[in-house]
Protein backbone atom coordinates (compact mmCIF):
# COMPACT_ATOMS: atom_id res chain seq x y z
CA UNK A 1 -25.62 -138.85 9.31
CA UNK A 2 -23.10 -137.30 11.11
CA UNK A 3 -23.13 -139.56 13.95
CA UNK A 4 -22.80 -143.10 11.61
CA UNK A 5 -19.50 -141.20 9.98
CA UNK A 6 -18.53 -140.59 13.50
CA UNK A 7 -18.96 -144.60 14.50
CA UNK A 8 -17.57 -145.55 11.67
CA UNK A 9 -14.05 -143.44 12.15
CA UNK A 10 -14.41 -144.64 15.59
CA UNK A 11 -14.10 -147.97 14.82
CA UNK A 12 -11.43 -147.77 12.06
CA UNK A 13 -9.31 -145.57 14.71
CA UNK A 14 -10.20 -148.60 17.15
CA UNK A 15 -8.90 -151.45 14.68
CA UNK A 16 -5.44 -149.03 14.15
CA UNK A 17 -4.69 -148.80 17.73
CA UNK A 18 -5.00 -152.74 17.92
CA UNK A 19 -2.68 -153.17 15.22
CA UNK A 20 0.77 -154.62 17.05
CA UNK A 21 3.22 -156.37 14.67
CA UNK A 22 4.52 -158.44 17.56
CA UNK A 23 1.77 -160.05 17.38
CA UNK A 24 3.27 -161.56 13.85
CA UNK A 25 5.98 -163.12 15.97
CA UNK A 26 3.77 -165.54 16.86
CA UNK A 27 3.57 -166.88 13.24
CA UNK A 28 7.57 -166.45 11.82
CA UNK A 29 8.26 -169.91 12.27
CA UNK A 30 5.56 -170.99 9.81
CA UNK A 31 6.54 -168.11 7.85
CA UNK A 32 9.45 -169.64 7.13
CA UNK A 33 8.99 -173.27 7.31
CA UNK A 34 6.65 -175.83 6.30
CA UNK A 35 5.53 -176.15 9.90
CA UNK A 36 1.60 -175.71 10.13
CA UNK A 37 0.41 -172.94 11.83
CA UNK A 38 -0.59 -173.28 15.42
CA UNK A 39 -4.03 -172.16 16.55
CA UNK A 40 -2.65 -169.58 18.82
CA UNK A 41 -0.43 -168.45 15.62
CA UNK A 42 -3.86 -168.69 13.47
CA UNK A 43 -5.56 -166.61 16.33
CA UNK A 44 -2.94 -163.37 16.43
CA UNK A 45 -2.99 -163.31 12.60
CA UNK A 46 -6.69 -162.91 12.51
CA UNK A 47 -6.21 -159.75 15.32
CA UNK A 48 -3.90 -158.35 12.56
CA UNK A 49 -5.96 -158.74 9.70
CA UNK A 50 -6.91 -154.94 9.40
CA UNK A 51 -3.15 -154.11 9.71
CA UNK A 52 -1.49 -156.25 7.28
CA UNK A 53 -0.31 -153.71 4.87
CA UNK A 54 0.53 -151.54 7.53
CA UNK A 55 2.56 -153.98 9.01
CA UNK A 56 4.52 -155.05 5.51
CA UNK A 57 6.88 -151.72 6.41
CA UNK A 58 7.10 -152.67 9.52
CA UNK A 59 11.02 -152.91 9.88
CA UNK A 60 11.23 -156.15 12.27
CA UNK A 61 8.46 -157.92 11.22
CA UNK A 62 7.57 -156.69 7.79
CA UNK A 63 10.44 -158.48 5.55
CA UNK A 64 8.18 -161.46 6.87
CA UNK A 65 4.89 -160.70 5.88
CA UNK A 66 6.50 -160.21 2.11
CA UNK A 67 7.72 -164.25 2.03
CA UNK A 68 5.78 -166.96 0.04
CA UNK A 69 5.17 -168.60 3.13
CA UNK A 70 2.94 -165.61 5.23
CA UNK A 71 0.26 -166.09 2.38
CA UNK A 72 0.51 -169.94 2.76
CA UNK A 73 0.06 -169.69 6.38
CA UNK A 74 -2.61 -166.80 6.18
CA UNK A 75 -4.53 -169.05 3.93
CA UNK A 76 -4.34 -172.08 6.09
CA UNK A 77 -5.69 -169.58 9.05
CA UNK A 78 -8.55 -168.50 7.10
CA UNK A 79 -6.98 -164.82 6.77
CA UNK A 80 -7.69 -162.58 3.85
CA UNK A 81 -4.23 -161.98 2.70
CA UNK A 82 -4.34 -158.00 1.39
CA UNK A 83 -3.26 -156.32 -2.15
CA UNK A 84 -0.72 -154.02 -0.49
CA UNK A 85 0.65 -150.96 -2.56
């Protein structure tokens, strides 16, 4: 038992230290444009899924994730957009 709740914090801690909001960068133009997302765009986003809401207060990129047009684009990449509180 103990050793599946230690795997299992291991990998959350894993999927934090991945989380890098300039890896949004790669999607801002789309984010604020009708310009379809490029694969490479479509590829970071799905890195970043686990961080989304994390990334909303981010203070460069976050104002971004909050526009009409991140959901758009994280729809059109297959990306579960996140309820964020």
């Amino acid at each position: 038992m103990v050793l599946l709740l230690s795997a299992g914090h291991m990998q959350q801690t894993e999927a934090q230290s991945r989380c890098d909001s300039v890896e949004i960068s790669w999607c801002l133009q789309s984010f604020v444009t009708n310009i379809p997302p490029s694969q490479e765009c479509c590829r970071k986003l799905k890195g970043q899924e686990a961080c989304l809401c994390r990334e909303t207060s981010d203070p460069t990129f976050g104002g971004y994730l909050k526009l009409p047009g991140a959901k758009r684009v994280a729809a059109a990449c297959g990306v579960r957009f996140p309820r964020c509180n």
